[in-house]
N, C-alpha and C. Protein backbone atom coordinates (compact mmCIF):
# COMPACT_ATOMS: atom_id res chain seq x y z
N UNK A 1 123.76 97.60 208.16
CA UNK A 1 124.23 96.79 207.06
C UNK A 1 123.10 96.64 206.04
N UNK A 2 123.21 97.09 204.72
CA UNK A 2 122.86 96.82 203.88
C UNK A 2 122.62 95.91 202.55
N UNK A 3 122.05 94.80 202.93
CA UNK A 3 121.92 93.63 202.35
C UNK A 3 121.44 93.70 200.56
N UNK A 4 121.89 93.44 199.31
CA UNK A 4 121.72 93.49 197.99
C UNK A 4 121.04 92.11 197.74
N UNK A 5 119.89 91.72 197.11
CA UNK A 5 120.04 90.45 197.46
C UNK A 5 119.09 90.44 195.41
N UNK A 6 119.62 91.57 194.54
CA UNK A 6 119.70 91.48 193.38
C UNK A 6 120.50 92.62 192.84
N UNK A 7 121.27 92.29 191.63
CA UNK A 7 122.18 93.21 190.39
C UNK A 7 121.45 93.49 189.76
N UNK A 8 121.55 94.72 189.53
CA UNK A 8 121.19 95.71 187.99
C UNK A 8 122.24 95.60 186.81
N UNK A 9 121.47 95.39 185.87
CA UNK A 9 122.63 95.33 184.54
C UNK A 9 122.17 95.99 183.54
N UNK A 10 122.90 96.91 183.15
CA UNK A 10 122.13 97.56 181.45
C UNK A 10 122.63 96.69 180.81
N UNK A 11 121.73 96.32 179.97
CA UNK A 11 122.39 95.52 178.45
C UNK A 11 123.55 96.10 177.86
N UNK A 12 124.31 95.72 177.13
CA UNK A 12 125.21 95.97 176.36
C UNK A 12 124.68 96.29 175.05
N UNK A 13 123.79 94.73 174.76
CA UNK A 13 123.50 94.75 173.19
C UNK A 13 122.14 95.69 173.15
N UNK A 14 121.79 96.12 174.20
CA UNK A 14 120.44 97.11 173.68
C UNK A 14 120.15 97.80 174.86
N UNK A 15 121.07 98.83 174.64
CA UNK A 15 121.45 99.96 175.63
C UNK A 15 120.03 100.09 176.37
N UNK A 16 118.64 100.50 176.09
CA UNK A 16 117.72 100.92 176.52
C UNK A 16 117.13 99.53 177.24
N UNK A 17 117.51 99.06 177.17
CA UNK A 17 117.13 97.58 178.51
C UNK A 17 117.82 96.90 179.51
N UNK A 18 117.32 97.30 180.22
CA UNK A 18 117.95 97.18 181.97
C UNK A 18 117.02 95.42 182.66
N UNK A 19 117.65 95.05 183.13
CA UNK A 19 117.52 93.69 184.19
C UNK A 19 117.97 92.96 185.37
N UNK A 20 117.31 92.98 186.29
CA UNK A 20 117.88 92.54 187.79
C UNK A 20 118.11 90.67 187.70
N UNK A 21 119.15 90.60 188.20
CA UNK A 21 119.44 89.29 188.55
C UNK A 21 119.88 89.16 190.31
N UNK A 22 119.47 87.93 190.66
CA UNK A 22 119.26 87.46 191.47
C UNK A 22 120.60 87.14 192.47
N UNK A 23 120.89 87.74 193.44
CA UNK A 23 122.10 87.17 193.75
C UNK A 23 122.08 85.84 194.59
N UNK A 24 122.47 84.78 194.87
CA UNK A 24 122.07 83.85 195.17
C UNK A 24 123.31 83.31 196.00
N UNK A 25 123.18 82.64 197.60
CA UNK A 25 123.99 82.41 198.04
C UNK A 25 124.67 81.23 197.70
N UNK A 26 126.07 80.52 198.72
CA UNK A 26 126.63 79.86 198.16
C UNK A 26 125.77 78.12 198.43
N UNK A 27 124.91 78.16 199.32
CA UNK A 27 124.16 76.84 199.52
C UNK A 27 122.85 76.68 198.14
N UNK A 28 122.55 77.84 197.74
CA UNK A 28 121.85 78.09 196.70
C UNK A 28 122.20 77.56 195.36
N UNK A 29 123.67 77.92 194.98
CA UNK A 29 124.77 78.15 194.22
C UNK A 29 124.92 76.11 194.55
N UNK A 30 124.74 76.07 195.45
CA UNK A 30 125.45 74.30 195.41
C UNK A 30 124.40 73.44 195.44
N UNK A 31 122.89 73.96 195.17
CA UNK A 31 122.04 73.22 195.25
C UNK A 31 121.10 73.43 193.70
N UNK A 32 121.57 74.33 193.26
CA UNK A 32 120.84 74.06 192.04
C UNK A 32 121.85 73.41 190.48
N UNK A 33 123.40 73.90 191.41
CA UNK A 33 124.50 73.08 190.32
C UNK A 33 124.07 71.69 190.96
N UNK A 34 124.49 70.96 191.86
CA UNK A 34 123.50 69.50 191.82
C UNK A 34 122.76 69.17 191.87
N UNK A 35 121.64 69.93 191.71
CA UNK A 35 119.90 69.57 191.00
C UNK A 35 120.24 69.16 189.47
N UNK A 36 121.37 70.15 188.67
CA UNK A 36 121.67 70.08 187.45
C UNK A 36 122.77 69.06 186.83
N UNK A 37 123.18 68.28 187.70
CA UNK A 37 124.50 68.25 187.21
C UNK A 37 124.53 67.32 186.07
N UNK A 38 123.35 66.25 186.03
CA UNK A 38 123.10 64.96 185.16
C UNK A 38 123.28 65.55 183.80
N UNK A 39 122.36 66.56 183.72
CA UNK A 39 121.96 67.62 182.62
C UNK A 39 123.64 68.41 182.18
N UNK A 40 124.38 68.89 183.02
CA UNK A 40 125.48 69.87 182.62
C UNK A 40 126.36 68.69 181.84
N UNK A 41 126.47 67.78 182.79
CA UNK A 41 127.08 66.39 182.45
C UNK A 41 127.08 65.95 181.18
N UNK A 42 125.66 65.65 180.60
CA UNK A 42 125.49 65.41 178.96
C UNK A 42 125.69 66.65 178.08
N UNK A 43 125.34 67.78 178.55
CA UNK A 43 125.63 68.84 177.97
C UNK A 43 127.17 68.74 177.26
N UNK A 44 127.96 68.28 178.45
CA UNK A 44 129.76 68.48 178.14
C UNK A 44 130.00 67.30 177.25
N UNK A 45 129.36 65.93 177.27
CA UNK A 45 129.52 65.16 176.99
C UNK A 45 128.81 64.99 175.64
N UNK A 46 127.80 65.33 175.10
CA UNK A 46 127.02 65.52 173.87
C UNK A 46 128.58 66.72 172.94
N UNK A 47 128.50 67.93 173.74
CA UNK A 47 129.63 69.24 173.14
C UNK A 47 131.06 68.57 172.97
N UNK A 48 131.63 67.33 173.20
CA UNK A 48 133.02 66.88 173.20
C UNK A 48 132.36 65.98 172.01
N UNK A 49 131.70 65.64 171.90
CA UNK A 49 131.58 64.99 170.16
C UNK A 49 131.95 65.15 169.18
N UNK A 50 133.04 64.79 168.23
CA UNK A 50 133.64 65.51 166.85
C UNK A 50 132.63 65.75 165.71
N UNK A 51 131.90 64.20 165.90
CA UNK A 51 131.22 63.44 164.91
C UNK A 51 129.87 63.25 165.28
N UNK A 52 129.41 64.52 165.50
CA UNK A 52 128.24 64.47 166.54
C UNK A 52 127.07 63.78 165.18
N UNK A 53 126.23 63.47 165.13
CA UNK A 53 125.07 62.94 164.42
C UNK A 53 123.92 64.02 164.44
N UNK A 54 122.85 64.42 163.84
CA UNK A 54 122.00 65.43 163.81
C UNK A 54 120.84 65.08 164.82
N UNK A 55 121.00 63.95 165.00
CA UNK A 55 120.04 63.57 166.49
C UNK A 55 120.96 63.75 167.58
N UNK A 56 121.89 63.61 167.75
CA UNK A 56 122.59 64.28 168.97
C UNK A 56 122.65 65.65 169.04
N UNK A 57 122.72 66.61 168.14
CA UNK A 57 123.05 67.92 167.80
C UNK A 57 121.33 68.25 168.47
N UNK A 58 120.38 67.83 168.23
CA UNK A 58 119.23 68.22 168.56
C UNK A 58 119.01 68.48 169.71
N UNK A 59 119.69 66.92 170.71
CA UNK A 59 119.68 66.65 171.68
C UNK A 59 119.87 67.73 172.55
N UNK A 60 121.47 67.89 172.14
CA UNK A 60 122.21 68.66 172.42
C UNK A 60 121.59 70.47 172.76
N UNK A 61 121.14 70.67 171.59
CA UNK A 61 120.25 71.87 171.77
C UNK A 61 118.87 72.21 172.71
N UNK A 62 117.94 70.87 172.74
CA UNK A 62 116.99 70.63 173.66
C UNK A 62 117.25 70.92 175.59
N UNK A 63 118.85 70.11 175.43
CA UNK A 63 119.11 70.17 176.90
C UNK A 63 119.93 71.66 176.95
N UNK A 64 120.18 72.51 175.88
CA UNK A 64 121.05 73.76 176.65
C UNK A 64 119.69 74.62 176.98
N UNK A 65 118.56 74.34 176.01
CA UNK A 65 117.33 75.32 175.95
C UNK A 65 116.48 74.82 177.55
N UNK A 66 116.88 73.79 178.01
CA UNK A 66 116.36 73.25 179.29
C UNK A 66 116.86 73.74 180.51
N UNK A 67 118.57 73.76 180.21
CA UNK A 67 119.29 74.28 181.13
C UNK A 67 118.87 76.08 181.25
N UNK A 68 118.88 76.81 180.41
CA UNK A 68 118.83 77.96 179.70
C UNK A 68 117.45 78.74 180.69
N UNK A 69 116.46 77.45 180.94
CA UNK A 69 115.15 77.75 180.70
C UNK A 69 115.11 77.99 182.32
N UNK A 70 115.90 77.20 183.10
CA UNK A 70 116.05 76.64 184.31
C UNK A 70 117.00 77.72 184.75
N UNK A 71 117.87 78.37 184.37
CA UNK A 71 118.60 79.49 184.65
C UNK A 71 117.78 80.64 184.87
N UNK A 72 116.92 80.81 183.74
CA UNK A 72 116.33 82.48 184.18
C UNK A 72 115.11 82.27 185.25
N UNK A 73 114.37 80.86 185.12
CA UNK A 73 113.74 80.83 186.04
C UNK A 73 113.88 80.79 187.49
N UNK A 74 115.50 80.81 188.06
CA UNK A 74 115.72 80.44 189.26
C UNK A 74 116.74 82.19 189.73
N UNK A 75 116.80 83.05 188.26
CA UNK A 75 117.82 84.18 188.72
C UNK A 75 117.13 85.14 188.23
N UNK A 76 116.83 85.11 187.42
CA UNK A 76 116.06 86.41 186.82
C UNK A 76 115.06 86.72 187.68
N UNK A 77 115.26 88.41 187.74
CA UNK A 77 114.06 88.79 188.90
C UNK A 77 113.05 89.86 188.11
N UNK A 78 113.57 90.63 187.48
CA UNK A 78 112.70 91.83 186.46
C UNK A 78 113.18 91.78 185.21
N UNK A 79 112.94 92.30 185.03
CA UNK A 79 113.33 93.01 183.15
C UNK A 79 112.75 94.50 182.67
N UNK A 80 113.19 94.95 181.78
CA UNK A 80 112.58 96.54 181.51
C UNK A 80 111.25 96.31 180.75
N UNK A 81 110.45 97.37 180.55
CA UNK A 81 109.40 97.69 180.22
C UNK A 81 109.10 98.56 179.92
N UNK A 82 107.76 99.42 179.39
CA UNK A 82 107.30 100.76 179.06
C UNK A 82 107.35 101.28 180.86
N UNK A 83 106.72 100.61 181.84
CA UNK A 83 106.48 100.99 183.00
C UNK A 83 107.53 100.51 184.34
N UNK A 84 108.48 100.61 183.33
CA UNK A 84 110.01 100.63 184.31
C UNK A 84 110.72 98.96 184.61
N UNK A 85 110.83 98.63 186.01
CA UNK A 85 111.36 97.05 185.84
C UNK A 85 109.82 96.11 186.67
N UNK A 86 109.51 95.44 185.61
CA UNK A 86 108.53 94.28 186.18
C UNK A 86 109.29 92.88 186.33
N UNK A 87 108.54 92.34 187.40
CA UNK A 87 108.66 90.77 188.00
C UNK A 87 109.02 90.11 186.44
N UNK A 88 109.64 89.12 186.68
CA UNK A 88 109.49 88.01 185.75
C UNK A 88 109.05 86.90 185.90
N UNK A 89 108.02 86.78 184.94
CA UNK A 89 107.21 85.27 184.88
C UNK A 89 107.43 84.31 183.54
N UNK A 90 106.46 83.36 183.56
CA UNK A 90 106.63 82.61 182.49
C UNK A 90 106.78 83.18 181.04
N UNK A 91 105.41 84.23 180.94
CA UNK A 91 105.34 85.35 180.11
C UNK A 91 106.88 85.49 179.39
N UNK A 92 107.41 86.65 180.43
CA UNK A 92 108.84 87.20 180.20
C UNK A 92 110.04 86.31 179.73
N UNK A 93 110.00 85.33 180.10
CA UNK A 93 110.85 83.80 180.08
C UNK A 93 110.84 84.00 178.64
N UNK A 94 109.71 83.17 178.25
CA UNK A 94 109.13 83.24 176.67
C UNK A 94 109.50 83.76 175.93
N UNK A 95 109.59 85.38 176.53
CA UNK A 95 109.54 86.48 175.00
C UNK A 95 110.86 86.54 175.39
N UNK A 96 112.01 85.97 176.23
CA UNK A 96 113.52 86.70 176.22
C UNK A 96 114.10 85.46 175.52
N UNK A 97 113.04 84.13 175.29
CA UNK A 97 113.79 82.87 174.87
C UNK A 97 113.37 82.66 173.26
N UNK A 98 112.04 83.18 173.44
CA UNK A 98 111.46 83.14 171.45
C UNK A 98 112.03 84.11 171.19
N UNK A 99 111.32 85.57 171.52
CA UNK A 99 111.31 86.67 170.81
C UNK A 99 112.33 87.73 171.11
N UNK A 100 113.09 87.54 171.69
CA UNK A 100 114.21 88.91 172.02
C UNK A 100 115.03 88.46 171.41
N UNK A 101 116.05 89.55 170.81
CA UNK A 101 117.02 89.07 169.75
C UNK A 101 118.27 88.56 170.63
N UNK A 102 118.30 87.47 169.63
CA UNK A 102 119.46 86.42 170.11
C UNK A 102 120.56 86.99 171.10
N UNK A 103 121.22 88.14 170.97
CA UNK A 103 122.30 88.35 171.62
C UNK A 103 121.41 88.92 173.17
N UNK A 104 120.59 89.59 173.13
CA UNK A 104 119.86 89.63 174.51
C UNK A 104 120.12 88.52 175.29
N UNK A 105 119.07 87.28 174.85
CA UNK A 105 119.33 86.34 175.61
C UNK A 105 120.31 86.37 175.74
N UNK A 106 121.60 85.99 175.05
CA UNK A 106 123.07 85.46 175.21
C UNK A 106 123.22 86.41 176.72
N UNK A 107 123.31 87.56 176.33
CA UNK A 107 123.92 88.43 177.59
C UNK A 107 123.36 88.28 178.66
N UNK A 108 122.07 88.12 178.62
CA UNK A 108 121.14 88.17 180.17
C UNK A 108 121.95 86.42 180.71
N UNK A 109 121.65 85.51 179.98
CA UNK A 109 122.37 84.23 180.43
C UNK A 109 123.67 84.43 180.74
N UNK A 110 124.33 85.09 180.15
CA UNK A 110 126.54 84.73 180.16
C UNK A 110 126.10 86.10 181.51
N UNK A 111 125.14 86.41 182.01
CA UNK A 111 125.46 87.28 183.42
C UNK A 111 124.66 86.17 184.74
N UNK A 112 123.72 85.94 184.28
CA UNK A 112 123.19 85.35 185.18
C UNK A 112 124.13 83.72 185.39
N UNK A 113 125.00 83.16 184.14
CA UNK A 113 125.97 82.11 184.44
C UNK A 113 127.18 82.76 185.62
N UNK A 114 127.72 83.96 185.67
CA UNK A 114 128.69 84.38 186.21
C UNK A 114 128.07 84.75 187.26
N UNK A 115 127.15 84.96 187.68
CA UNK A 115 126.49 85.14 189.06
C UNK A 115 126.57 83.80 189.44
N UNK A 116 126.30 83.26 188.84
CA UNK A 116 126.69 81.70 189.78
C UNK A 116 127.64 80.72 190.03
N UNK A 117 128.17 81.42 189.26
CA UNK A 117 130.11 80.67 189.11
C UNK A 117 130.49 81.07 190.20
N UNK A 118 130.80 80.47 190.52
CA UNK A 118 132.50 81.02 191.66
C UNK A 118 133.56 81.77 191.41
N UNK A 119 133.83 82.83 191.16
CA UNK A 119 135.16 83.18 190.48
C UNK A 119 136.39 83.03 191.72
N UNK A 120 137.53 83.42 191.20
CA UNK A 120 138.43 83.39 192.21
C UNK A 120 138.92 83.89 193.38
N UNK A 121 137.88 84.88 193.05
CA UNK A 121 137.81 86.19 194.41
C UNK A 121 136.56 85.79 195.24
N UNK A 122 135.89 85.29 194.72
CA UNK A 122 134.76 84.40 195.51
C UNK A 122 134.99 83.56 196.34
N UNK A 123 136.32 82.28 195.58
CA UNK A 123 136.70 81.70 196.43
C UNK A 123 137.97 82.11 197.58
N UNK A 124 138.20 82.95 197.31
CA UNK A 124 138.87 83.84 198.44
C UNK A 124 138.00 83.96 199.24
N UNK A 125 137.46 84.42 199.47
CA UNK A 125 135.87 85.15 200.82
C UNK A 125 135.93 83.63 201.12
């Protein structure tokens, strides 16, 4: 038996960059959604605002960049490079959260969120 215990993903938005994510079990999966939940909580609750105020909107942005920050640090395992896939550290964090163009991040996050969701075939197993 052959155990996977990370995904390979080519980017979409920039074909020439490849990244491993973390597969993470389901006690994993239930311990870092309630490490988070205070945080997801205001998240939903700041985002259901009509009439949000520009200090909430800030807010609002501070805690997705927290959540965001807390995601790749607990799934992300490599990323591409000149010298193929390296570890990810704080370093890498950085340059995929300042400096990689926006839709990067988006994609590396909306994969590493669905790695941790449950889907419905998940909850089948």
């Amino acid at each position: 038996m052959n155990l996977q215990y990370t995904r390979d993903f080519q980017a979409a938005t920039q074909p020439d960059f490849r990244f491993q994510v973390r597969r993470i079990s389901l006690s994993q999966r239930l311990r870092f959604l309630a490490d988070n939940h205070d945080l997801m909580q205001t998240l939903k609750f700041l985002a259901a605002g009509q009439n949000s105020s520009s200090q909430e909107r800030i807010e609002s942005v501070r805690l997705e960049l927290e959540l965001s920050l807390k995601l790749l640090t607990q799934c992300l395992v490599s990323i591409d490079s000149e010298n193929g896939l390296i570890p990810v550290g704080e370093t890498q964090i950085q340059w995929l959260l300042n400096d990689a163009p926006t839709e990067l991040c988006v994609e590396v996050l909306a994969c590493i969120s669905e790695e941790i969701s449950l889907s419905e075939q998940r909850r089948k197993n």
